[in-house]
C-alpha atoms as a PDB file:
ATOM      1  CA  UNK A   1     109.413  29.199  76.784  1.00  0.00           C
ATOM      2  CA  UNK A   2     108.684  29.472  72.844  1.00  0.00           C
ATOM      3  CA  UNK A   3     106.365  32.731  73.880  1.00  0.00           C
ATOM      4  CA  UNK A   4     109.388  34.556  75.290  1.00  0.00           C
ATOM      5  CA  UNK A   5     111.832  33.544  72.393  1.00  0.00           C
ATOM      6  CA  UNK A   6     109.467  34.307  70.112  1.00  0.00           C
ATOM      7  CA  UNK A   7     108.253  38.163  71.805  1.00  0.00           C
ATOM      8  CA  UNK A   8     112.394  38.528  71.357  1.00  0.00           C
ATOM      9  CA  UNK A   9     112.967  37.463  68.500  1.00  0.00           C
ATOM     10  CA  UNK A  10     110.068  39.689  66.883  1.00  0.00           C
ATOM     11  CA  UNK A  11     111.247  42.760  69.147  1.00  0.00           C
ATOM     12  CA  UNK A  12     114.766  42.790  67.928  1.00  0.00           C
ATOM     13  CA  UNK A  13     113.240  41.918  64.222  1.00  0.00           C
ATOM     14  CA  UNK A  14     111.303  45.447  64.544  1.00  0.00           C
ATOM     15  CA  UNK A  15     114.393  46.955  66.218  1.00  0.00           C
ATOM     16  CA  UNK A  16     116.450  46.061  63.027  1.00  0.00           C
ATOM     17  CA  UNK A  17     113.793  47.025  60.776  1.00  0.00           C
ATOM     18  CA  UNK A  18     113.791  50.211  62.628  1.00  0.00           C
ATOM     19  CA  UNK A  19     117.660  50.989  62.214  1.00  0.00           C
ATOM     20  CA  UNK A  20     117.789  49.776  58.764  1.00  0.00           C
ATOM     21  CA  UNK A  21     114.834  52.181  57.850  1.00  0.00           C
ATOM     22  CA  UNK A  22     116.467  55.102  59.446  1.00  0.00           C
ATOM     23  CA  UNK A  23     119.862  54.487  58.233  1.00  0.00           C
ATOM     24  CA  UNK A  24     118.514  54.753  54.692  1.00  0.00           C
ATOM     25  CA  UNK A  25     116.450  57.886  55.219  1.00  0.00           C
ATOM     26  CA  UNK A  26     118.888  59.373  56.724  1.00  0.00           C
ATOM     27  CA  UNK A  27     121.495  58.788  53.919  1.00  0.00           C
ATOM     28  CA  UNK A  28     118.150  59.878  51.530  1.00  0.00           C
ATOM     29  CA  UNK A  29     118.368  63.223  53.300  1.00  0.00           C
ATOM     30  CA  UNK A  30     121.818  63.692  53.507  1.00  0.00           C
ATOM     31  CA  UNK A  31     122.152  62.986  49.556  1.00  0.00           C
ATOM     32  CA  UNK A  32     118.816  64.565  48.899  1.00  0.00           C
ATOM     33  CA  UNK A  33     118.312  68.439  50.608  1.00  0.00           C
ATOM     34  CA  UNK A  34     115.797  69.211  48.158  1.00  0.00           C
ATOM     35  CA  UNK A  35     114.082  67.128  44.944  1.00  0.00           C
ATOM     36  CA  UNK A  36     116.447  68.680  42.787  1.00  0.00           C
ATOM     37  CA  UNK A  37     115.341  66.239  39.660  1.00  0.00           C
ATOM     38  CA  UNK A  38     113.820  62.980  38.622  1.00  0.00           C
ATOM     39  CA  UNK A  39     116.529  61.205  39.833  1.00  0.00           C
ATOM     40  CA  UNK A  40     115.945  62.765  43.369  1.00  0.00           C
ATOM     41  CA  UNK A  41     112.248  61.923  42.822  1.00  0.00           C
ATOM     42  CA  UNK A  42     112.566  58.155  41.881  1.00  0.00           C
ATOM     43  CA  UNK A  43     115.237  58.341  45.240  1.00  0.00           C
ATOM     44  CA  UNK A  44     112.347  59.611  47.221  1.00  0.00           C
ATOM     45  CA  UNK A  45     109.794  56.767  45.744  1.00  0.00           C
ATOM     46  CA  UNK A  46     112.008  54.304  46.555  1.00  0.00           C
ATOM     47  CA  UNK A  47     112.540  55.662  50.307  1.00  0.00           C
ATOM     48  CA  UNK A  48     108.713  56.172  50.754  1.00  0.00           C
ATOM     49  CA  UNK A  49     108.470  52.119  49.847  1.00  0.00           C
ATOM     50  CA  UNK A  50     110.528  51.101  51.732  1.00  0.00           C
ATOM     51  CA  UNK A  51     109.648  52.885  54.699  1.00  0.00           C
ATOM     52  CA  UNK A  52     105.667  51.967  53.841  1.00  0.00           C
ATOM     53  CA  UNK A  53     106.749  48.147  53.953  1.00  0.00           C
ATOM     54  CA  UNK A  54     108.949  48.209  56.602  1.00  0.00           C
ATOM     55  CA  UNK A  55     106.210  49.868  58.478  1.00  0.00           C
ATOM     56  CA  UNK A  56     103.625  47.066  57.875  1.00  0.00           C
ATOM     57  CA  UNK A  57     106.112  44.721  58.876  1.00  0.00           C
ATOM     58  CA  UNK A  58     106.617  46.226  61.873  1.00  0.00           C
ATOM     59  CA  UNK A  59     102.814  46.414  62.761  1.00  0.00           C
ATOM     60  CA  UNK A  60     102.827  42.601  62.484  1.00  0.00           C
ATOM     61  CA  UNK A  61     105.977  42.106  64.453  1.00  0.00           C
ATOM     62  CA  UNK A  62     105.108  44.717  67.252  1.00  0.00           C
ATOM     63  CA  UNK A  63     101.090  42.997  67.230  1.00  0.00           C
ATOM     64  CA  UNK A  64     102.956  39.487  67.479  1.00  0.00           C
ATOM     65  CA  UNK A  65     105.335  40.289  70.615  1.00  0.00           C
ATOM     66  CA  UNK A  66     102.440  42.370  72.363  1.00  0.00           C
ATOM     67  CA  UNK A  67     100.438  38.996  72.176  1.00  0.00           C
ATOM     68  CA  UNK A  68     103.445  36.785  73.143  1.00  0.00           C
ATOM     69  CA  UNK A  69     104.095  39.237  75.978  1.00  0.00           C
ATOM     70  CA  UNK A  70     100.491  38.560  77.234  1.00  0.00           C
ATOM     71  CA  UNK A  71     101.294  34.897  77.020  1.00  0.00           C
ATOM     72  CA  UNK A  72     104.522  35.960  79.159  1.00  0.00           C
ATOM     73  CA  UNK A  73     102.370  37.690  81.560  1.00  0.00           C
ATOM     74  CA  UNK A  74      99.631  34.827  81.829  1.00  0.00           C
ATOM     75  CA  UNK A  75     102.039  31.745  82.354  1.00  0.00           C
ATOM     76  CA  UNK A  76     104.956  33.765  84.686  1.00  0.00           C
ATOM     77  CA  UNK A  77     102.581  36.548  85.994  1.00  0.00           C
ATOM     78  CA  UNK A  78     104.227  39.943  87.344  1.00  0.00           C
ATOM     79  CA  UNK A  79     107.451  38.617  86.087  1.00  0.00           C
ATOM     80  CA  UNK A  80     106.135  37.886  82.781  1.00  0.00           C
ATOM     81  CA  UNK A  81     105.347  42.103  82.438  1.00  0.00           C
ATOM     82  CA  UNK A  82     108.961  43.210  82.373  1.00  0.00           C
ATOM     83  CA  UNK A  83     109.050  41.859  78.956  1.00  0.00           C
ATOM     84  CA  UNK A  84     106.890  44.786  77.824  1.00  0.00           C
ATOM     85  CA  UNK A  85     110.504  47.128  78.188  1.00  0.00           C
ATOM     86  CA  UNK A  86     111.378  45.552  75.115  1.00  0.00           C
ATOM     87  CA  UNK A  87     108.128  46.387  73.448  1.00  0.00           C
ATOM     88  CA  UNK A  88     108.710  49.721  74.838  1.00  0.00           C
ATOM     89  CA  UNK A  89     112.124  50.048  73.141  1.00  0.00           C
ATOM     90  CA  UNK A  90     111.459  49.082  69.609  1.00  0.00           C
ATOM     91  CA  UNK A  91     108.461  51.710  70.237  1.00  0.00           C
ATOM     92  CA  UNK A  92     111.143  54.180  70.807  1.00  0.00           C
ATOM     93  CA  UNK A  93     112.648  53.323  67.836  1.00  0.00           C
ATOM     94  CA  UNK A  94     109.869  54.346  65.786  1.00  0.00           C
ATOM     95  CA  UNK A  95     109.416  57.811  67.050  1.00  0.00           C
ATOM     96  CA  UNK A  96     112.980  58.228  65.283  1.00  0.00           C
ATOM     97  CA  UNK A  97     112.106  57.186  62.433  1.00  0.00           C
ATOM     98  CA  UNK A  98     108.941  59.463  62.267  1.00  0.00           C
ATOM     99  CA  UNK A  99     111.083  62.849  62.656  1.00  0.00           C
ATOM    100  CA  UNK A 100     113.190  61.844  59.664  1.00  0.00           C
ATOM    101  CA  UNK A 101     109.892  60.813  57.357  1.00  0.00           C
ATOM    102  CA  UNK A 102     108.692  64.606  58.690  1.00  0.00           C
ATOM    103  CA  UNK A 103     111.843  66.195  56.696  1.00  0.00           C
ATOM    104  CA  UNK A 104     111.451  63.369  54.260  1.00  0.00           C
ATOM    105  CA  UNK A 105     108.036  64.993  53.195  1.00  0.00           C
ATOM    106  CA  UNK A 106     108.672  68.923  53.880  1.00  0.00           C
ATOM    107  CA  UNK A 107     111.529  68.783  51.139  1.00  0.00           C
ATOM    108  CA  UNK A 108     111.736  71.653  48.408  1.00  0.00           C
ATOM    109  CA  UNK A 109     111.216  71.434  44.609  1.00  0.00           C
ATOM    110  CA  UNK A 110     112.757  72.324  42.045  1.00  0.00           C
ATOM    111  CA  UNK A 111     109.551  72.456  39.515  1.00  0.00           C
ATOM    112  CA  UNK A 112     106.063  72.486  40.074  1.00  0.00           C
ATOM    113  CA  UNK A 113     105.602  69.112  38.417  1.00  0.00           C
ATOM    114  CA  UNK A 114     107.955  67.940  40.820  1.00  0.00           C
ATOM    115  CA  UNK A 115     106.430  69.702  43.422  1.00  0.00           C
ATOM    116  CA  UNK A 116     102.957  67.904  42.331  1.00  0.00           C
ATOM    117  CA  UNK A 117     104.214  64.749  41.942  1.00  0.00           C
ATOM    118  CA  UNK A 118     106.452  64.886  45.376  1.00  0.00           C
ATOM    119  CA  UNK A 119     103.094  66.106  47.632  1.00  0.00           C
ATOM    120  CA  UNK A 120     101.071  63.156  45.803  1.00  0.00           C
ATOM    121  CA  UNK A 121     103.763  60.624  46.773  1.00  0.00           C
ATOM    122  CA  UNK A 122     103.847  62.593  50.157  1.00  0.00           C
ATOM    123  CA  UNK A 123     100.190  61.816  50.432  1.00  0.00           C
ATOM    124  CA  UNK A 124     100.194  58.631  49.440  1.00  0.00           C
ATOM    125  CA  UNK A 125     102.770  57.980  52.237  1.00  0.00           C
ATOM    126  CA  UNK A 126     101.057  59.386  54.879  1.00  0.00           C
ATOM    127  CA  UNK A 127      97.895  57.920  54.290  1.00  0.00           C
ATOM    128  CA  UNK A 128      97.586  55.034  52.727  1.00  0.00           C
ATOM    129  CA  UNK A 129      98.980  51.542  53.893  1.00  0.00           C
ATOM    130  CA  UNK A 130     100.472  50.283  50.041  1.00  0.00           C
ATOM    131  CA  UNK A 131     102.122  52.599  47.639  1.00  0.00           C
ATOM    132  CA  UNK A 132     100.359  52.936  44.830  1.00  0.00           C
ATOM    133  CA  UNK A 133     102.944  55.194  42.453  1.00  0.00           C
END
């Protein structure tokens, strides 16, 4: 019975991650239509953290209910594998989020040195796991 709390608990914890993430992009983006200044740059750093972390998180919480769902689907069999729709849902959730960080990274600059700084960040965000800016 812990498993299945547990696989929900973690779900909805990604699910709220999720919503929280998106909610701030999209108020980045609605504030933000191009990096206008450093202002809209340190905005933009901030965002990218946040959305780095919260994605981290989310690997752990998503790799903790896909194991607790395997415990679901050991101890209550065919049963136990409807719990994967609620993996499937906070998966959904991220495929939101990933069209916003898309028109997160193909803002315009106002400078080059923005412009450098904003594809290094952009970079950075794509592929590495930690900031580093």
């Amino acid at each position: 019975m812990f498993l299945h709390y547990a696989y929900v608990g973690m779900c909805l914890l990604s699910i709220a991650i999720s919503f929280y993430v998106k909610d701030k992009l999209e108020k980045f983006l609605a504030k933000n239509p191009a990096i206008a200044n450093k202002q809209s740059l340190e905005e933009y750093k901030s965002i990218v953290r946040l959305n780095m972390y919260g994605a981290l998180a989310q690997i752990v919480l998503l790799a903790g209910a896909f194991i607790c769902c395997i415990g679901n689907i050991l101890n209550l069999g065919f049963r136990g594998a409807f719990s994967l729709f609620l993996v499937g849902i906070a998966t959904g959730f991220l495929k939101q989020i990933g069209e916003f960080e898309e028109k997160a990274r193909t803002l315009s600059c106002a400078t080059i040195e923005l412009e450098r700084q904003y594809q290094t960040i952009s970079h950075v965000w794509k592929k590495k796991a930690l900031p580093n800016f």
